[in-house]
Protein backbone atom coordinates (compact mmCIF):
# COMPACT_ATOMS: atom_id res chain seq x y z
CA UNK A 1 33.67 150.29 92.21
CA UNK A 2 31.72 153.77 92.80
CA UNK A 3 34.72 155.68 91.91
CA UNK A 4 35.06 153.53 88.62
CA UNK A 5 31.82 154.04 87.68
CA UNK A 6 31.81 158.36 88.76
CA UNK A 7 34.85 157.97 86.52
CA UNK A 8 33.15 155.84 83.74
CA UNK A 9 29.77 158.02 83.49
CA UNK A 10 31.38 161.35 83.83
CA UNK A 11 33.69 160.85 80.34
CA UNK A 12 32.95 162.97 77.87
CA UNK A 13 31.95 160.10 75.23
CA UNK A 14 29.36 158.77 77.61
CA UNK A 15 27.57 162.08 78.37
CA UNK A 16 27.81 162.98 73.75
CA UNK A 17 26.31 159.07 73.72
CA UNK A 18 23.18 159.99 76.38
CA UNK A 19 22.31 162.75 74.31
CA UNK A 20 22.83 161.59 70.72
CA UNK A 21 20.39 158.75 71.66
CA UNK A 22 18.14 161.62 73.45
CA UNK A 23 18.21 163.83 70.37
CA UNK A 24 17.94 160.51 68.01
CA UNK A 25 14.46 159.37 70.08
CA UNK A 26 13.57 163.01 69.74
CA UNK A 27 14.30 163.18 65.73
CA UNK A 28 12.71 159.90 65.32
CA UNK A 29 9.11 161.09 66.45
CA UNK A 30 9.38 164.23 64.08
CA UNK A 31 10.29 161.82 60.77
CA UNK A 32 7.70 159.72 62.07
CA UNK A 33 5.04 162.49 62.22
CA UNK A 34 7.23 163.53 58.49
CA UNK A 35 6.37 159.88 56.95
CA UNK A 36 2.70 159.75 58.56
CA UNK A 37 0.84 163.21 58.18
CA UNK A 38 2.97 164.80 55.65
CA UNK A 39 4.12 162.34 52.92
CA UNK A 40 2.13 158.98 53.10
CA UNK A 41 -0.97 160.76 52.75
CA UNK A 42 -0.37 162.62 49.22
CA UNK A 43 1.48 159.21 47.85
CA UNK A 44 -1.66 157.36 49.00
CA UNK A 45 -3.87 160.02 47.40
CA UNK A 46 -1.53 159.93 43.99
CA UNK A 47 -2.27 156.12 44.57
CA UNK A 48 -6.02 156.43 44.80
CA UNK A 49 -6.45 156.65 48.21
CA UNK A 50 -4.74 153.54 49.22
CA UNK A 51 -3.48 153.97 52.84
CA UNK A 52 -0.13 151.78 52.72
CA UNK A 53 -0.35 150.57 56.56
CA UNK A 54 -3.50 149.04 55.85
CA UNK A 55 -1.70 146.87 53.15
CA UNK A 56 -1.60 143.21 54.68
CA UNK A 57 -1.29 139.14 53.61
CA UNK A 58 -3.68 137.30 55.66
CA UNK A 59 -2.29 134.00 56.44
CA UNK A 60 -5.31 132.61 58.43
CA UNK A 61 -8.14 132.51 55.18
CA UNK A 62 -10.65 134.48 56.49
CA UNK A 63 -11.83 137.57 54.94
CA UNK A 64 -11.24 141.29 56.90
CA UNK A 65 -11.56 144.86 55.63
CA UNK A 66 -8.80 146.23 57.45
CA UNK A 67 -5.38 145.55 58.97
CA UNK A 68 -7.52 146.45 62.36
CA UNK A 69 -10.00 144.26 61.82
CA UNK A 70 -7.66 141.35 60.93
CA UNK A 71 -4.89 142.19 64.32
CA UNK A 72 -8.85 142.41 66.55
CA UNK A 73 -9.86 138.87 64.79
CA UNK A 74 -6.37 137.74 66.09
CA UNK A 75 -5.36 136.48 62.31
CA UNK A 76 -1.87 135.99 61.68
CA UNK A 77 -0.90 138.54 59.04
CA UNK A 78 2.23 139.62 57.14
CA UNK A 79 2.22 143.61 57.34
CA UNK A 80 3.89 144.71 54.37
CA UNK A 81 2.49 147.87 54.53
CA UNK A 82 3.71 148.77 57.29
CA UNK A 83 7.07 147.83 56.59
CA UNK A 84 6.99 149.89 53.19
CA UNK A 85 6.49 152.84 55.60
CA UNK A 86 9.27 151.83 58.00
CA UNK A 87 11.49 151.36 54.67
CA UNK A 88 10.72 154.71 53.63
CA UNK A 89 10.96 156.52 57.23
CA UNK A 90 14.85 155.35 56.87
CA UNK A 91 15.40 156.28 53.45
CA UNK A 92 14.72 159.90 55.58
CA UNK A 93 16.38 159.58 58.37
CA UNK A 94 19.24 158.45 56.65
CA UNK A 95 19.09 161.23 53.88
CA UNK A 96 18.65 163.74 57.09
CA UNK A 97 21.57 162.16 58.74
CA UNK A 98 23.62 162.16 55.88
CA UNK A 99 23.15 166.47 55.17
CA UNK A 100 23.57 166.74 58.85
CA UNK A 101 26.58 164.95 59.25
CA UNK A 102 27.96 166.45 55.65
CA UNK A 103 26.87 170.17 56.83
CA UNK A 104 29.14 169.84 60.20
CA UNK A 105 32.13 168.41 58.00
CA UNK A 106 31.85 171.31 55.91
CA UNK A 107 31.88 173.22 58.74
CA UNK A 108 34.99 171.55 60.24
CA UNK A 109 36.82 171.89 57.19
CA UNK A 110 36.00 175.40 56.89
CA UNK A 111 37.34 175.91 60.28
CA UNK A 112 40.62 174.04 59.65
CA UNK A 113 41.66 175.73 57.13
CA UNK A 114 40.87 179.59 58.03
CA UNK A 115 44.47 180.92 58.28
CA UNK A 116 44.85 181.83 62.04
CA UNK A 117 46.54 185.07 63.28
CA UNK A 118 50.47 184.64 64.65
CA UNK A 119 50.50 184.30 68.25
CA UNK A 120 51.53 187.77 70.12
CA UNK A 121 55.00 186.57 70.52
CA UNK A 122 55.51 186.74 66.99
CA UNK A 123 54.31 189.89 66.52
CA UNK A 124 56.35 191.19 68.99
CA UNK A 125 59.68 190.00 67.58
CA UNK A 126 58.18 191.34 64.23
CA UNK A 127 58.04 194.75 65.97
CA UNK A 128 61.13 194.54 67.40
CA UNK A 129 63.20 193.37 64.21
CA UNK A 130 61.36 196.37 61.95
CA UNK A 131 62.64 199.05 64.85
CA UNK A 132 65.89 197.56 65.09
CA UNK A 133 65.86 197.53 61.06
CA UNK A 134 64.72 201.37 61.10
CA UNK A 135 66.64 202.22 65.01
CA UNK A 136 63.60 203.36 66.58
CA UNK A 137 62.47 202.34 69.52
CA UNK A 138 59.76 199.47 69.82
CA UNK A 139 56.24 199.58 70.60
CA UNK A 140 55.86 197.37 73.54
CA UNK A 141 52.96 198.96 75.40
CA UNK A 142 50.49 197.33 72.68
């Protein structure tokens, strides 16, 4: 069962998987930070000042100021601001994944379909035909 599992953690998919979700946790904090401290707080200024995670239903019928206040109080509250934020931190994510993912296609393709050079045997027999063609001897020392 050791040997299975040596055998199961050392494929290649396993190890890309670890750090795909490594890099993902990584790339989630900096979209985070993106959606917090770079874009909420000019749409919330365009807005008036309205900070969207404070936007909240109270369910409980008493009156708070904040989203804080109302989570301290213990009152049972529908965050909708909050999920307007989480909505738009994957709208970017996803647009970030998508150019990432499109960039290393492009970059694939590009590779594919570079013409590659003729393998030395080739050129060889190339060599050889043209001197036999012209009865000189061949250039084999290259």
């Amino acid at each position: 069962m050791l040997q299975e599992f040596k055998t199961f953690i050392s494929r290649g998919n396993v190890v890309d998987l670890a750090v795909g979700i490594i890099i993902g946790a990584a790339f989630t904090g900096i979209v985070n930070s993106l959606v917090k401290d770079m874009l909420m707080p000019p749409i919330g200024w365009i807005m008036g000042g309205i900070d969207f995670s404070n936007y909240f239903i109270n369910l409980s019928g008493g009156r708070y100021d904040s989203l804080a206040a109302a989570e301290a109080a213990g009152a049972a509250t529908i965050n909708y601001g909050r999920f307007l934020n989480n909505v738009i931190n994957f709208a970017i994510v996803s647009a970030a994944l998508f150019v990432i993912v499109r960039q290393v296609n492009r970059l694939h393709f590009l590779q594919s379909t570079k013409p590659k050079p003729p393998p030395r045997q080739e050129v060889l027999l190339e060599e050889i035909r043209d001197a036999l063609r012209e009865r000189r001897p061949p250039n084999l020392a290259e």
